[in-house]
N, C-alpha and C. Protein backbone atom coordinates (compact mmCIF):
# COMPACT_ATOMS: atom_id res chain seq x y z
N UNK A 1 71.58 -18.11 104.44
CA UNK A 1 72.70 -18.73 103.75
C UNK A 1 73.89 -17.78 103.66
N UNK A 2 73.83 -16.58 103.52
CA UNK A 2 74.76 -15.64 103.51
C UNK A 2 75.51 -15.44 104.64
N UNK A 3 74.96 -15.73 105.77
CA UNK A 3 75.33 -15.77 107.15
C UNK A 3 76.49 -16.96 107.22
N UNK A 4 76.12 -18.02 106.36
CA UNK A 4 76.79 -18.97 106.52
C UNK A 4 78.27 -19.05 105.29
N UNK A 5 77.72 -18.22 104.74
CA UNK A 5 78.83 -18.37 103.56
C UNK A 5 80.41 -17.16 104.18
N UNK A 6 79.87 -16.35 104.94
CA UNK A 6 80.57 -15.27 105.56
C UNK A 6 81.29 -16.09 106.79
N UNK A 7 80.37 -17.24 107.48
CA UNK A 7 81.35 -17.48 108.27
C UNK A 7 82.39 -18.43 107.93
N UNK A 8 81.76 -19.10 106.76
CA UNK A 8 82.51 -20.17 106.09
C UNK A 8 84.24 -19.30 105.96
N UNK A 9 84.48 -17.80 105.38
CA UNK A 9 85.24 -17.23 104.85
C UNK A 9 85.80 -17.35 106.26
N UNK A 10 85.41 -16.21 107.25
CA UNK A 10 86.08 -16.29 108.23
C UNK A 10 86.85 -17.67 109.16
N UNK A 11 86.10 -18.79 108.81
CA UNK A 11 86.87 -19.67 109.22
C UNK A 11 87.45 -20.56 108.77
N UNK A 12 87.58 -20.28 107.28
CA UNK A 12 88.65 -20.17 106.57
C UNK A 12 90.00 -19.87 106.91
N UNK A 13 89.89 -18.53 106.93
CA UNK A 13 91.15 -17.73 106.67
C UNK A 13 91.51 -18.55 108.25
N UNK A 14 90.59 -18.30 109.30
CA UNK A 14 91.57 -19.23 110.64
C UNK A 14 92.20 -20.37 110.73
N UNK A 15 91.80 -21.06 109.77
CA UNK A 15 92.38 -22.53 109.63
C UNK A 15 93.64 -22.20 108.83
N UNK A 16 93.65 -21.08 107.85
CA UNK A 16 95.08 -21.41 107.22
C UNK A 16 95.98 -20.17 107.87
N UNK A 17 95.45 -19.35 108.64
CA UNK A 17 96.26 -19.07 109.87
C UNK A 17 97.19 -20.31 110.78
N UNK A 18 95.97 -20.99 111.17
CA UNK A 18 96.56 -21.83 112.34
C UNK A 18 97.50 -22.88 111.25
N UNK A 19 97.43 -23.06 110.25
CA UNK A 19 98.19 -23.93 109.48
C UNK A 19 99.42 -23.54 109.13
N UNK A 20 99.51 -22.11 108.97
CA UNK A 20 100.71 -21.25 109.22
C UNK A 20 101.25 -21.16 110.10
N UNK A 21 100.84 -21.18 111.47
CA UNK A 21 101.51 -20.71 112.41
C UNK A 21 102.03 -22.23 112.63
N UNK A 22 101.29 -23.47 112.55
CA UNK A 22 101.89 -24.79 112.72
C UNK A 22 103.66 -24.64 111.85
N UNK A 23 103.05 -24.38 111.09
CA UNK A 23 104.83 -24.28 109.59
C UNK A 23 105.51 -23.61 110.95
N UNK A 24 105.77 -21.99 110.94
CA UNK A 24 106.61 -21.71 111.14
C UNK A 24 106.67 -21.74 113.00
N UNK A 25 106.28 -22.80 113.31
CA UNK A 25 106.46 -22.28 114.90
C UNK A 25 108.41 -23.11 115.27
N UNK A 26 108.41 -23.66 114.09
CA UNK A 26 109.91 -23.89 114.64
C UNK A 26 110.98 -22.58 114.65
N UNK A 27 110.38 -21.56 113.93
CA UNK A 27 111.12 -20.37 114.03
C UNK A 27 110.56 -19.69 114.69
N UNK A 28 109.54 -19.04 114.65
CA UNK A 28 108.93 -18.27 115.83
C UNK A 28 107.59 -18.30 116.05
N UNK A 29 106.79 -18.29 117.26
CA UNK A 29 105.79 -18.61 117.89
C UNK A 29 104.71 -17.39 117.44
N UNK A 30 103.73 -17.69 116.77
CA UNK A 30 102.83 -16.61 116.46
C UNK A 30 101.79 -17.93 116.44
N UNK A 31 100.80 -17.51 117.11
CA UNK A 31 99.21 -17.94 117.48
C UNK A 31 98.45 -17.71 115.99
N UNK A 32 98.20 -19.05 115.67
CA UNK A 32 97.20 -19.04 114.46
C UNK A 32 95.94 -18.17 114.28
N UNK A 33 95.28 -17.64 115.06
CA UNK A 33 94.38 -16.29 115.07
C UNK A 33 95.11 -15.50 114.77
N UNK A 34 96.14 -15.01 115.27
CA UNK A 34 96.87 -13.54 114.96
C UNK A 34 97.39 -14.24 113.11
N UNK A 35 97.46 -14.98 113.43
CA UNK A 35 97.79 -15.08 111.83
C UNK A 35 96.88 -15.05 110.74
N UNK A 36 95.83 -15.32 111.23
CA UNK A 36 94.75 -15.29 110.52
C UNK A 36 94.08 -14.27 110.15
N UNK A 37 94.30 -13.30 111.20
CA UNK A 37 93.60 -11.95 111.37
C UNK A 37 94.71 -10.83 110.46
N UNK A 38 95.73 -11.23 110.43
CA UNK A 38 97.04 -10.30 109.41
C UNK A 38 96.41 -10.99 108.41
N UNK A 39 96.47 -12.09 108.19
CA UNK A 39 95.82 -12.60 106.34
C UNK A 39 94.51 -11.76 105.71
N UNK A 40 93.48 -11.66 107.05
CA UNK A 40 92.22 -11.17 106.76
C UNK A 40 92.69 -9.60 106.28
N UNK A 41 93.39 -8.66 107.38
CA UNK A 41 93.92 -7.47 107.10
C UNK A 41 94.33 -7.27 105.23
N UNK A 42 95.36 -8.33 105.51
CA UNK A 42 95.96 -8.19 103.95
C UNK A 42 94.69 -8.37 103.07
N UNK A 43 94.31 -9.48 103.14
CA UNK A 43 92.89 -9.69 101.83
C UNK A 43 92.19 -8.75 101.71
N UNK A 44 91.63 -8.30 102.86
CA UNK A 44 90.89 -6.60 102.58
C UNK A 44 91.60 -5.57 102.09
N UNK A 45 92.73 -5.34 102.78
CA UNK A 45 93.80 -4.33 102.27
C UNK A 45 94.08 -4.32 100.43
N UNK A 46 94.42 -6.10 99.89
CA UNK A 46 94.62 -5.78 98.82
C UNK A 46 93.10 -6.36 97.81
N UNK A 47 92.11 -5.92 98.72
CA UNK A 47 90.79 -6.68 98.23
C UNK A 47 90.38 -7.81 97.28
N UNK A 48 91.09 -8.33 98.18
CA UNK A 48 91.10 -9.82 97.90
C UNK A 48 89.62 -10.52 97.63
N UNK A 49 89.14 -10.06 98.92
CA UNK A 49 87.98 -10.19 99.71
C UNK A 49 87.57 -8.72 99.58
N UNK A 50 85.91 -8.55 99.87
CA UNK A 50 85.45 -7.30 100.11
C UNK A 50 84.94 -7.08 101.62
N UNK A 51 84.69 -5.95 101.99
CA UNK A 51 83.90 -6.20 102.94
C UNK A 51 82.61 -6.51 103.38
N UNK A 52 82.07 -6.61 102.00
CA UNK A 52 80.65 -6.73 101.71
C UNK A 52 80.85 -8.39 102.27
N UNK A 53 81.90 -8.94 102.00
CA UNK A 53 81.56 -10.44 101.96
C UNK A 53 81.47 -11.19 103.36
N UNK A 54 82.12 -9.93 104.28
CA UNK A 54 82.25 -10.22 105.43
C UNK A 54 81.39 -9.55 106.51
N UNK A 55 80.75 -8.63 106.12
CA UNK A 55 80.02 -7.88 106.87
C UNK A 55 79.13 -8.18 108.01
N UNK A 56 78.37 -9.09 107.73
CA UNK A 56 77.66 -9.35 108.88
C UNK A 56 77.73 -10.21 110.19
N UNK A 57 78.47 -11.41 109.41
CA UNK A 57 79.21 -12.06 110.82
C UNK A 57 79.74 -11.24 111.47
N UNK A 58 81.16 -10.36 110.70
CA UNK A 58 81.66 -9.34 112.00
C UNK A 58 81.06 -8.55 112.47
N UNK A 59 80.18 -8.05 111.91
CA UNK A 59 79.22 -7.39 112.99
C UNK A 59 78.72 -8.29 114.25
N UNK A 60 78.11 -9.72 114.01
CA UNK A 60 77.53 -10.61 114.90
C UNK A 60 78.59 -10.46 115.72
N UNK A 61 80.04 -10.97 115.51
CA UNK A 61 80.79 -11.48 116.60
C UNK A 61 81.55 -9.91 117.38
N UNK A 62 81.20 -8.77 116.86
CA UNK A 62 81.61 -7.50 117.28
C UNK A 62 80.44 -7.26 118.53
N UNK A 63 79.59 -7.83 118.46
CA UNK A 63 78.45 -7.50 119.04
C UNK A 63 78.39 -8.38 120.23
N UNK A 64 78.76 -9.75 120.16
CA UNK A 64 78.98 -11.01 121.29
C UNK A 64 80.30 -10.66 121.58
N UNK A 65 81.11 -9.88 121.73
CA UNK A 65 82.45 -10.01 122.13
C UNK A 65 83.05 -10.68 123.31
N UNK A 66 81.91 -10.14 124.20
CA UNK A 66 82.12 -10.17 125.43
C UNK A 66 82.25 -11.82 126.04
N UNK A 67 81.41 -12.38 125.06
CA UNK A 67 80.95 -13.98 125.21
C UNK A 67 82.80 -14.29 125.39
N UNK A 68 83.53 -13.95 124.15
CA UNK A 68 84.89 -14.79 124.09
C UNK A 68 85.81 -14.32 124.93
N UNK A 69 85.22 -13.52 125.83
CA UNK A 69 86.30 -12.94 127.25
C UNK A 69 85.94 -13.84 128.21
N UNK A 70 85.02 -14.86 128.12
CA UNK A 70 84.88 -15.62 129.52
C UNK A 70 85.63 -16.94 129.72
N UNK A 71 85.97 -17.71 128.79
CA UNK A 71 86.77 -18.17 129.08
C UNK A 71 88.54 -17.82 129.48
N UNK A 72 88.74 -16.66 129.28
CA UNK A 72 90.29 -15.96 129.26
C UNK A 72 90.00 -15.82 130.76
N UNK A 73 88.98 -15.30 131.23
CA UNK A 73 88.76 -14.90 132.57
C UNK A 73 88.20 -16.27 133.61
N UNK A 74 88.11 -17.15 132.88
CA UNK A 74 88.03 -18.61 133.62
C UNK A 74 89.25 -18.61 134.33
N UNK A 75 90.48 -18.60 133.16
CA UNK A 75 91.58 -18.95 133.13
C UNK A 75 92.61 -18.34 134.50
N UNK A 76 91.64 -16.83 134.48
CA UNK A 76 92.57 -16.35 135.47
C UNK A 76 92.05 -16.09 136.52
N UNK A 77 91.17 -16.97 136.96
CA UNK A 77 90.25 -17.56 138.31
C UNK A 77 91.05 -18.51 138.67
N UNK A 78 91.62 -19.75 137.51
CA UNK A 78 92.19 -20.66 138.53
C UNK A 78 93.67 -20.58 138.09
N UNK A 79 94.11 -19.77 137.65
CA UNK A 79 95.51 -19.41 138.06
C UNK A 79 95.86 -18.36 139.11
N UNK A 80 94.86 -17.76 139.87
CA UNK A 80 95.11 -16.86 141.24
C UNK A 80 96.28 -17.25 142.37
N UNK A 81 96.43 -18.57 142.33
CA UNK A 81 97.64 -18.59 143.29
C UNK A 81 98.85 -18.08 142.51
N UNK A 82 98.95 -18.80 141.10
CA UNK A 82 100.50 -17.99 140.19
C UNK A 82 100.29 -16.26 140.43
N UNK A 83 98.99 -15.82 139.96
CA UNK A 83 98.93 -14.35 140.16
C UNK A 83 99.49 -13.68 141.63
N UNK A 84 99.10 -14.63 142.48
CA UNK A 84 99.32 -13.83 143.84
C UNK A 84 100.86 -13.89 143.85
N UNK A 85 101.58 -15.13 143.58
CA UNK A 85 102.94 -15.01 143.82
C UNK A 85 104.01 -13.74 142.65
N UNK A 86 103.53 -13.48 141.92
CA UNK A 86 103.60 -12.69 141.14
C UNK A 86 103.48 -11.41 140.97
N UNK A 87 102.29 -11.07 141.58
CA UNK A 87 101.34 -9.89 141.64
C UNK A 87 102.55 -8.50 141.38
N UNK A 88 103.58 -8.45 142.17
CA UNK A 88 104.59 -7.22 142.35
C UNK A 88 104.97 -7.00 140.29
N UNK A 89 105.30 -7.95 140.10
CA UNK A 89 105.99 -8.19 138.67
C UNK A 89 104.74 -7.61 137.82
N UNK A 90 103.74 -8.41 138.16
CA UNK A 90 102.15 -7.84 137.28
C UNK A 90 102.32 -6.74 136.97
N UNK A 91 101.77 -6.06 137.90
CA UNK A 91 101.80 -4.24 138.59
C UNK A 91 102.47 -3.77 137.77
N UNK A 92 103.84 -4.22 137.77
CA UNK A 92 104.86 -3.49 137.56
C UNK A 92 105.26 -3.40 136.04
N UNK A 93 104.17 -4.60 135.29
CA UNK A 93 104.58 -4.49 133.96
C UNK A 93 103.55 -3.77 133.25
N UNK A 94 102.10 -4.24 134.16
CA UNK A 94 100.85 -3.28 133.75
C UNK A 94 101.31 -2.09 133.49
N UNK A 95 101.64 -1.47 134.33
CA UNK A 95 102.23 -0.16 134.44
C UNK A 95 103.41 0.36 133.66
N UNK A 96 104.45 -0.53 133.16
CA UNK A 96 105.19 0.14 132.49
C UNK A 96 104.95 0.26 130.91
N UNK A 97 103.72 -0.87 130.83
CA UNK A 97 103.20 -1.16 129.51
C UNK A 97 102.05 -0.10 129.18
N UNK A 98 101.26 0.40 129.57
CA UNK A 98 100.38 1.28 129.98
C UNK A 98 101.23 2.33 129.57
N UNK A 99 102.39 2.97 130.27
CA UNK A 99 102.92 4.54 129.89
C UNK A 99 104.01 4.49 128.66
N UNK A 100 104.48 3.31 128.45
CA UNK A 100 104.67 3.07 126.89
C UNK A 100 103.67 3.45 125.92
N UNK A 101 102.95 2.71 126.26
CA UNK A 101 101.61 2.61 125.18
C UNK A 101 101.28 3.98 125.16
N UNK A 102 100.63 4.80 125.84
CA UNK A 102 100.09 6.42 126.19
C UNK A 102 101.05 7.25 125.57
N UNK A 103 102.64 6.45 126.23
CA UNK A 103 103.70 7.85 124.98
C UNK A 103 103.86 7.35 123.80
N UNK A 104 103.67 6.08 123.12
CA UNK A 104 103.42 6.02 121.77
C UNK A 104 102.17 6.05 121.07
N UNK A 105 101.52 6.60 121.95
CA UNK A 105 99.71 6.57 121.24
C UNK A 105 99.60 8.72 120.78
N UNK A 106 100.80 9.00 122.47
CA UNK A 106 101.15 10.81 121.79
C UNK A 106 101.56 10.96 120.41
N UNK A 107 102.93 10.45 120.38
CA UNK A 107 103.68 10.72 119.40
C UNK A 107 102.72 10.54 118.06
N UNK A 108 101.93 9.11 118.29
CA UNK A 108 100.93 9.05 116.68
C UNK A 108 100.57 10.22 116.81
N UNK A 109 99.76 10.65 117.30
CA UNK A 109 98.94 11.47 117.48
C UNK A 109 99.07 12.76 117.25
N UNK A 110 100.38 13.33 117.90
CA UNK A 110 101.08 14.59 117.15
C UNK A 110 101.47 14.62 115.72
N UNK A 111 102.08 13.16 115.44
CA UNK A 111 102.32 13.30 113.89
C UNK A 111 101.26 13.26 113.05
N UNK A 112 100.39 12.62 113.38
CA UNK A 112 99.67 12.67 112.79
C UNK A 112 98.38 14.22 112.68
N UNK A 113 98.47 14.57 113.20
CA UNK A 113 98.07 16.50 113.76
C UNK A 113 98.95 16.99 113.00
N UNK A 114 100.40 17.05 112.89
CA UNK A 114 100.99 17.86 112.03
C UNK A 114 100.95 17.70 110.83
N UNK A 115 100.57 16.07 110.25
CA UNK A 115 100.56 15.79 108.77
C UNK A 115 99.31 16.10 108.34
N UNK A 116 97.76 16.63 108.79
CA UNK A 116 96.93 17.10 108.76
C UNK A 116 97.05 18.52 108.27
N UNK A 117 97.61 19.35 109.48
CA UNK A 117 97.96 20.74 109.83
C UNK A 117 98.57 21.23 108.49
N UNK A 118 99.67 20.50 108.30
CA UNK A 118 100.21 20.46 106.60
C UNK A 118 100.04 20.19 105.30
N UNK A 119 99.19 19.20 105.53
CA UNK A 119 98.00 19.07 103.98
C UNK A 119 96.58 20.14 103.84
N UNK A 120 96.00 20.66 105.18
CA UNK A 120 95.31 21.85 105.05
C UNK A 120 95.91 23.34 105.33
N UNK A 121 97.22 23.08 104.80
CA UNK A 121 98.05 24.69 104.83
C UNK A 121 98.17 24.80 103.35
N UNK A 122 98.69 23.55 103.06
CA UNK A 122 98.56 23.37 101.23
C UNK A 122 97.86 23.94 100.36
C-alpha cells in the first residue's frame, strides 16, 4: 500500500504540472513533467513533502530508467530521414552544446573549489 500511496503523490504532482503548463502555454511553452518535477523540487526543498514519502517509487523508477528511453528512441528510428537531412546542423549543435556545457560545468566547479578552499581557511 505504501508503494501505492507514493505513487499516488508522484502522480499527483504530474497532473498539476501538466495542468499548469496547460494555463500558461499561451505565454510560454513548458512541458507539464518539467513542471511537475520544479513543483516536486520546491515541495522537498520547502518540505512540503518529505522524502520519506517518496522514497521508494523513486528508487523503482531510478532503477527502470532505461524502460522510458525506448520510446524517445522509437521516435528517432522513424524520424531518420528528417535526421539525415539535417545531420550537418545536429553535429554542429551537439557540439557546440557539449563545450558550453563542459565550460559551464568548469566555472561551477572552480567556484565552487574556491568557496570550499575559503570556508576551510576560516
Amino acid at each position: 500500500m505504501k508503494i501505492f500511496n507514493q505513487l499516488a503523490i508522484i502522480l499527483g504532482i504530474w497532473a498539476v504540472g501538466e495542468y499548469i503548463s496547460s494555463i500558461i502555454s499561451g505565454f510560454v511553452l513548458i512541458p507539464g513533467s518539467i513542471v511537475g518535477m520544479i513543483l516536486l523540487f520546491l515541495m522537498l526543498q520547502f518540505k512540503i513533502i518529505s522524502i520519506e514519502s517518496i522514497d521508494s517509487i523513486s528508487g523503482f523508477f531510478l532503477d527502470n530508467m532505461a524502460l522510458f528511453f525506448v520510446p524517445a528512441g522509437v521516435s528517432l528510428i522513424k524520424s531518420m530521414d528528417l535526421i539525415k537531412q539535417n545531420i550537418i546542423l545536429l553535429v554542429l549543435a551537439i557540439f557546440v552544446t557539449t563545450v558550453i556545457v563542459m565550460w559551464c560545468t568548469g566555472i561551477v566547479v572552480e567556484i565552487m573549489m574556491k568557496r570550499k578552499e575559503n570556508k576551510s581557511n576560516v
